[in-house]
C-alpha atoms as a PDB file:
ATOM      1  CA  UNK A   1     146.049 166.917 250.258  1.00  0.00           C
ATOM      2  CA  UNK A   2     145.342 170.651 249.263  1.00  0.00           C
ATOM      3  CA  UNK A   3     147.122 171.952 246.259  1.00  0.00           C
ATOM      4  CA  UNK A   4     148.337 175.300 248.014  1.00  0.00           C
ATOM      5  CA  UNK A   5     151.873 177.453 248.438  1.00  0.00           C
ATOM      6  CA  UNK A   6     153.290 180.433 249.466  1.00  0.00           C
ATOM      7  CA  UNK A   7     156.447 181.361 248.269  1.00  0.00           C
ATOM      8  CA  UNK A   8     159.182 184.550 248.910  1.00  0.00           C
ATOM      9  CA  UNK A   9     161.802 185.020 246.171  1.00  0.00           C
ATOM     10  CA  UNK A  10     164.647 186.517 247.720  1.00  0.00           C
ATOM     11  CA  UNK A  11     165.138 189.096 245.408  1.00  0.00           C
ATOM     12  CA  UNK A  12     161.526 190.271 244.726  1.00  0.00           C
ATOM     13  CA  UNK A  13     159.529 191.958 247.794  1.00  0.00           C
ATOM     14  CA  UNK A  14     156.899 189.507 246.343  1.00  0.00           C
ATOM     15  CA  UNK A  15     154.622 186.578 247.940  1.00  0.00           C
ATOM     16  CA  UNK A  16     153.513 184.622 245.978  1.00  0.00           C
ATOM     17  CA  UNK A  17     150.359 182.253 247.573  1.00  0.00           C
ATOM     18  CA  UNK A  18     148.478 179.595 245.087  1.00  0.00           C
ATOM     19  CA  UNK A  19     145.775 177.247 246.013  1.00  0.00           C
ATOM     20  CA  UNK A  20     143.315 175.563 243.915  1.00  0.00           C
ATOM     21  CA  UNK A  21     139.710 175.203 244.378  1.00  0.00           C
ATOM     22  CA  UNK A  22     136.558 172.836 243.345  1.00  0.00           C
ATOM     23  CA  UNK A  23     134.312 175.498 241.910  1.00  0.00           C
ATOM     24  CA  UNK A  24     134.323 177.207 238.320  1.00  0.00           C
ATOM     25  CA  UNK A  25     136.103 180.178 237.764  1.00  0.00           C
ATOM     26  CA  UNK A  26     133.167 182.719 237.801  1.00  0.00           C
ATOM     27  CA  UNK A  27     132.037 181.448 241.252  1.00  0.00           C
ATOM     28  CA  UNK A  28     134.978 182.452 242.958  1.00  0.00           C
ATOM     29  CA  UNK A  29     135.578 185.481 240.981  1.00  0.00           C
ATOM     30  CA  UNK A  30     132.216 186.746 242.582  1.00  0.00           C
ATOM     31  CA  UNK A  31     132.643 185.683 245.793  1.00  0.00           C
ATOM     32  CA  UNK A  32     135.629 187.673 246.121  1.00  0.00           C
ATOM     33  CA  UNK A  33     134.327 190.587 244.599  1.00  0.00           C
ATOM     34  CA  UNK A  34     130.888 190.466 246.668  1.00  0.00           C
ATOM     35  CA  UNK A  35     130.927 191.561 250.304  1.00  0.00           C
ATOM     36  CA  UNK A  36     127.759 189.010 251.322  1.00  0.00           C
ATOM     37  CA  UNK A  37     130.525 186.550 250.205  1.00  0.00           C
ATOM     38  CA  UNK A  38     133.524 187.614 251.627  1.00  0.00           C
ATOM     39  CA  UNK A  39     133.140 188.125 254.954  1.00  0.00           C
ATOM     40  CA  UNK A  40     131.687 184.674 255.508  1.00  0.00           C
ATOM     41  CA  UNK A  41     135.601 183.631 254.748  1.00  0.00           C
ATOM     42  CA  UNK A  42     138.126 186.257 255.031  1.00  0.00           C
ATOM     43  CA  UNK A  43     140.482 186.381 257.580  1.00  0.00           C
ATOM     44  CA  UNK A  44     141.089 184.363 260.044  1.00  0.00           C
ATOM     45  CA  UNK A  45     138.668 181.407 262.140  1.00  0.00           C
ATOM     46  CA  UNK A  46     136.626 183.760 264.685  1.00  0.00           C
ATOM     47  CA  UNK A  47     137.284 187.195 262.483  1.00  0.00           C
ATOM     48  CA  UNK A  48     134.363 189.293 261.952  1.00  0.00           C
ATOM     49  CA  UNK A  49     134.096 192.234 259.548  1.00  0.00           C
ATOM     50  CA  UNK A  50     132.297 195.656 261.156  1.00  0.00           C
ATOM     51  CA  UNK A  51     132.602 197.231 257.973  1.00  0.00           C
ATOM     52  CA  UNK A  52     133.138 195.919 253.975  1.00  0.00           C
ATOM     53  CA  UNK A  53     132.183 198.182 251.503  1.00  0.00           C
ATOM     54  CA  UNK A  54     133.489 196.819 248.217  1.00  0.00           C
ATOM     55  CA  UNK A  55     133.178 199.406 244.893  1.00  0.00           C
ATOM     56  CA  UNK A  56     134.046 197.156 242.123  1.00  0.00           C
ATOM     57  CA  UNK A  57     135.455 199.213 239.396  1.00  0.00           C
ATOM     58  CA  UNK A  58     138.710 200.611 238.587  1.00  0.00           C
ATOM     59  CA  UNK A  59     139.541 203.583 240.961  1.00  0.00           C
ATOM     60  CA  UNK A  60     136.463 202.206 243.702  1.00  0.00           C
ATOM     61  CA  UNK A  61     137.167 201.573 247.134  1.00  0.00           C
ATOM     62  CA  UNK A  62     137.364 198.297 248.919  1.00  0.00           C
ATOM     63  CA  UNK A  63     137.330 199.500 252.872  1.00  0.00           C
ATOM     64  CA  UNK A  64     137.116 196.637 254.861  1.00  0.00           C
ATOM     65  CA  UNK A  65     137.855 196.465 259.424  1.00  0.00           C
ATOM     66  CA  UNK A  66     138.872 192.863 260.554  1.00  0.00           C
ATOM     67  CA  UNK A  67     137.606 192.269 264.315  1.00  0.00           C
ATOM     68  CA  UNK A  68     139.247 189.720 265.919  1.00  0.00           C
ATOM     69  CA  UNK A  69     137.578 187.450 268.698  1.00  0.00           C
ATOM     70  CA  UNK A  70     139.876 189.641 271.382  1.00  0.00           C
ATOM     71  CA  UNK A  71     137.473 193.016 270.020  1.00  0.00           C
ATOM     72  CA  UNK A  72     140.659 194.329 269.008  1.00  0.00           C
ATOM     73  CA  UNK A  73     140.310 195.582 264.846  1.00  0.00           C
ATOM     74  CA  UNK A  74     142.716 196.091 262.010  1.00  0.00           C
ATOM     75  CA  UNK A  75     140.957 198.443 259.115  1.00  0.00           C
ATOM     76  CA  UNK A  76     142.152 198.478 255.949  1.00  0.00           C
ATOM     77  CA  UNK A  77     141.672 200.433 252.763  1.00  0.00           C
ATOM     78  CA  UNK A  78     141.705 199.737 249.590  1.00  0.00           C
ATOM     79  CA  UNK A  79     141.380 201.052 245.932  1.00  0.00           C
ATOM     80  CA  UNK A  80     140.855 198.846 242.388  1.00  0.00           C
ATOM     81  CA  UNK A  81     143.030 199.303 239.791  1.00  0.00           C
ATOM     82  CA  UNK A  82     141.749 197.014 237.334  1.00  0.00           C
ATOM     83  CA  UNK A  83     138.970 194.539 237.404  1.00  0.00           C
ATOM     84  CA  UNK A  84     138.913 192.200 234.976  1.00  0.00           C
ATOM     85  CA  UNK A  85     135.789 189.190 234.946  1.00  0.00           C
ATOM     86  CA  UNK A  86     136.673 186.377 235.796  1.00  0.00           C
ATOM     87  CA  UNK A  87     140.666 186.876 235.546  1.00  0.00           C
ATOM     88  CA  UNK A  88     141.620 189.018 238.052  1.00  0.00           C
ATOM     89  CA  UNK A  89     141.545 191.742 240.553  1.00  0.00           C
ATOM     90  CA  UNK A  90     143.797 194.079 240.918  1.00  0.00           C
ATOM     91  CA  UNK A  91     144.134 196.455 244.323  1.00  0.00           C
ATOM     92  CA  UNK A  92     146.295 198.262 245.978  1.00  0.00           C
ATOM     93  CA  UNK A  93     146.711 199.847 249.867  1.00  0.00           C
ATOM     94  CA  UNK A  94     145.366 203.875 249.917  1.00  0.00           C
ATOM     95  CA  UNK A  95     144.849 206.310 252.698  1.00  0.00           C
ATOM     96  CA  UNK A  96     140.996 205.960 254.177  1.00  0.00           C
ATOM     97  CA  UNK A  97     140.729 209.877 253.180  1.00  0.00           C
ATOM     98  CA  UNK A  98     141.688 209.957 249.349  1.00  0.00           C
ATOM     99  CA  UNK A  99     140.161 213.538 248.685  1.00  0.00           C
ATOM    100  CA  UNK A 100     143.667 215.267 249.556  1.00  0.00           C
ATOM    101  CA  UNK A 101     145.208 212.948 246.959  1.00  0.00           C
ATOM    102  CA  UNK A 102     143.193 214.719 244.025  1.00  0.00           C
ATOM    103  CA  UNK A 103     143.972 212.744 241.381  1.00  0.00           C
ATOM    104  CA  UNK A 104     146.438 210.670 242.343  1.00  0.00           C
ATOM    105  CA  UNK A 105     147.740 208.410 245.202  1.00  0.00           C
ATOM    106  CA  UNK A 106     150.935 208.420 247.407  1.00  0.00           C
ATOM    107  CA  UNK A 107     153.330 205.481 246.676  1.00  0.00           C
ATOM    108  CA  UNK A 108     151.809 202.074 247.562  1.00  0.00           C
ATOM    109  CA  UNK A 109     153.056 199.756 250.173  1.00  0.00           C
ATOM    110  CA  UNK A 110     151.215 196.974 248.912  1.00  0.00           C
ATOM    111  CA  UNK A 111     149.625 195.998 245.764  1.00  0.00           C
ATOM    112  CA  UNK A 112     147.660 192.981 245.694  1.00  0.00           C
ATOM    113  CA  UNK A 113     146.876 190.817 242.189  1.00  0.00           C
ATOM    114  CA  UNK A 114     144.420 187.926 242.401  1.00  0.00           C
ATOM    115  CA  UNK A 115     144.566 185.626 239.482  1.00  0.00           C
ATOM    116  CA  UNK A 116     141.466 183.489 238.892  1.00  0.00           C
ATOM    117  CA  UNK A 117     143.048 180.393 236.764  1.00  0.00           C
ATOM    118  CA  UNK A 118     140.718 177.809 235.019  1.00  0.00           C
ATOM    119  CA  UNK A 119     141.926 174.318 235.902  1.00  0.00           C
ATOM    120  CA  UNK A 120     139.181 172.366 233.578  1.00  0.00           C
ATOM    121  CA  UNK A 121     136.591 173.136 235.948  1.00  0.00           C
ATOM    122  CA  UNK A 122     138.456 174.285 239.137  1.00  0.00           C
ATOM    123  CA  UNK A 123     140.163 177.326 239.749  1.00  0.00           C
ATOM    124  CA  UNK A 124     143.315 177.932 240.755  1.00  0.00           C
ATOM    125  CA  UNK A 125     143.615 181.114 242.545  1.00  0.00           C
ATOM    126  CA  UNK A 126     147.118 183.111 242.394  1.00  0.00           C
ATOM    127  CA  UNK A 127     147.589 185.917 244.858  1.00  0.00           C
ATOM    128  CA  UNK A 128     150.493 187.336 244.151  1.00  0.00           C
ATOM    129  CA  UNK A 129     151.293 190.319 246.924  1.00  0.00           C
ATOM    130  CA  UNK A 130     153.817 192.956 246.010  1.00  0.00           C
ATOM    131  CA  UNK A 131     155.457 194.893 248.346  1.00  0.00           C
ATOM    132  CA  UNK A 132     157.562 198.242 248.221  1.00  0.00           C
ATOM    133  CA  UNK A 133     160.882 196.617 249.220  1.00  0.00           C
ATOM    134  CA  UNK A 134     161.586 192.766 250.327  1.00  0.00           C
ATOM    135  CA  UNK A 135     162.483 194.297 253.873  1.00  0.00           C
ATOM    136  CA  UNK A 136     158.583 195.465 253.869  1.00  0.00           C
ATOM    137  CA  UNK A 137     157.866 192.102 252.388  1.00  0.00           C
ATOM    138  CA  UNK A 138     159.398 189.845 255.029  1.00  0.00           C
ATOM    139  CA  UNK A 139     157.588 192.309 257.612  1.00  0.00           C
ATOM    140  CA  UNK A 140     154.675 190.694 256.745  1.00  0.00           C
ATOM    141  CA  UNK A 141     155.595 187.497 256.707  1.00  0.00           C
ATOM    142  CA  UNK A 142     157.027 187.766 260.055  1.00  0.00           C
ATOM    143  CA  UNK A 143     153.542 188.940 261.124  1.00  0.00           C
ATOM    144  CA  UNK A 144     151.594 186.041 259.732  1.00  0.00           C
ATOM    145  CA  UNK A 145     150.347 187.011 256.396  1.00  0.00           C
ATOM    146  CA  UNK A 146     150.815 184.565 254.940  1.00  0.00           C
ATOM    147  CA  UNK A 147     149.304 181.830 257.576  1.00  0.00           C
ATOM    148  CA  UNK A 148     146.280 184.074 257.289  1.00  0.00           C
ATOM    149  CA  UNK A 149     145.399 183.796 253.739  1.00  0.00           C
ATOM    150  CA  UNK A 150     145.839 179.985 254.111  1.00  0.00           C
ATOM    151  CA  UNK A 151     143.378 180.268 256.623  1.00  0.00           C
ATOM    152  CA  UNK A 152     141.036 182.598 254.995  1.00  0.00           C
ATOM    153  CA  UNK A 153     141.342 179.859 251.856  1.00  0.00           C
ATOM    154  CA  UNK A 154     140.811 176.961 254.131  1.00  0.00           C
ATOM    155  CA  UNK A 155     137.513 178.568 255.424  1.00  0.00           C
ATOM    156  CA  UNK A 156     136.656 179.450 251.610  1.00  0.00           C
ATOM    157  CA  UNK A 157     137.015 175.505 251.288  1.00  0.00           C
ATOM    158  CA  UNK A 158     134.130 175.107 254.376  1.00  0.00           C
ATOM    159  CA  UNK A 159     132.335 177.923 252.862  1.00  0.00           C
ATOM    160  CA  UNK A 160     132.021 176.313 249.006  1.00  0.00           C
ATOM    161  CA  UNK A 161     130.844 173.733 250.531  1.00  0.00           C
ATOM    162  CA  UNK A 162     127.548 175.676 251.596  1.00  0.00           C
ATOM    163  CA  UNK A 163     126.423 176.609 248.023  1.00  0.00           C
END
């Protein structure tokens, strides 16, 4: 049985997804913050990844396009708002052109923090996925988000076991 769960508080445009793993702490921290590592588990089964470009430091870019086994692709973009070894990740959505944005960003729709928990020896990974209002928030539950980080763990779970 996998220790995993997603939960949606209904008063917080928050989900909330836990699983733990059998690997130290640093291990996963670096395979989520190494794009040799990442693709060969995020997403869905059958996703490729076109493009991940991960700049791991506060204010860096993680751009990264999903293609799924139809050819059709979902790009994201991404910017780090605090990285933190081996304890978390913090990230948010951002336009793919940020240079009309100066200094600053427009309002987030999504801001992602990754807890990396030390179990004595495992880690227990907390996602915790905020969005800007609970309507936005079930949005993406309705659409699967949630089913696809489960499967993007379970294939972390395969890929561990190739180290």
């Amino acid at each position: 049985m996998t220790d995993q769960t997603i939960d949606t508080p209904s008063d917080d445009p928050v989900i909330i997804i836990t699983r733990t793993f059998d690997a130290p702490r640093a291990l996963m921290f670096k395979l989520f913050t190494d794009p040799y590592h990442l693709v060969r588990f995020w997403g869905p089964e059958g996703s490729t990844y076109p493009v991940c470009e991960m700049d791991v430091r506060p204010g860096g870019q993680f751009r990264l396009t999903m293609r799924f086994a139809d050819g059709s692709e979902y790009p994201t973009n991404s910017v780090y708002l605090e990285i933190a070894p081996p304890e978390r990740i913090i990230y948010r959505d951002a336009p793919l052109d940020r240079s009309q944005w100066q200094d600053t960003l427009p309002p987030p729709n999504m801001v992602t923090t990754i807890l990396f928990e030390d179990a004595g020896g495992k880690t227990r990974i907390v996602a915790n996925i905020r969005a800007n209002s609970v309507a936005a928030r079930d949005m993406a539950v309705k659409m699967g988000f949630g089913q696809m980080v489960m499967a993007s763990y379970a294939r972390l779970e395969a890929y561990l076991k190739t180290l």
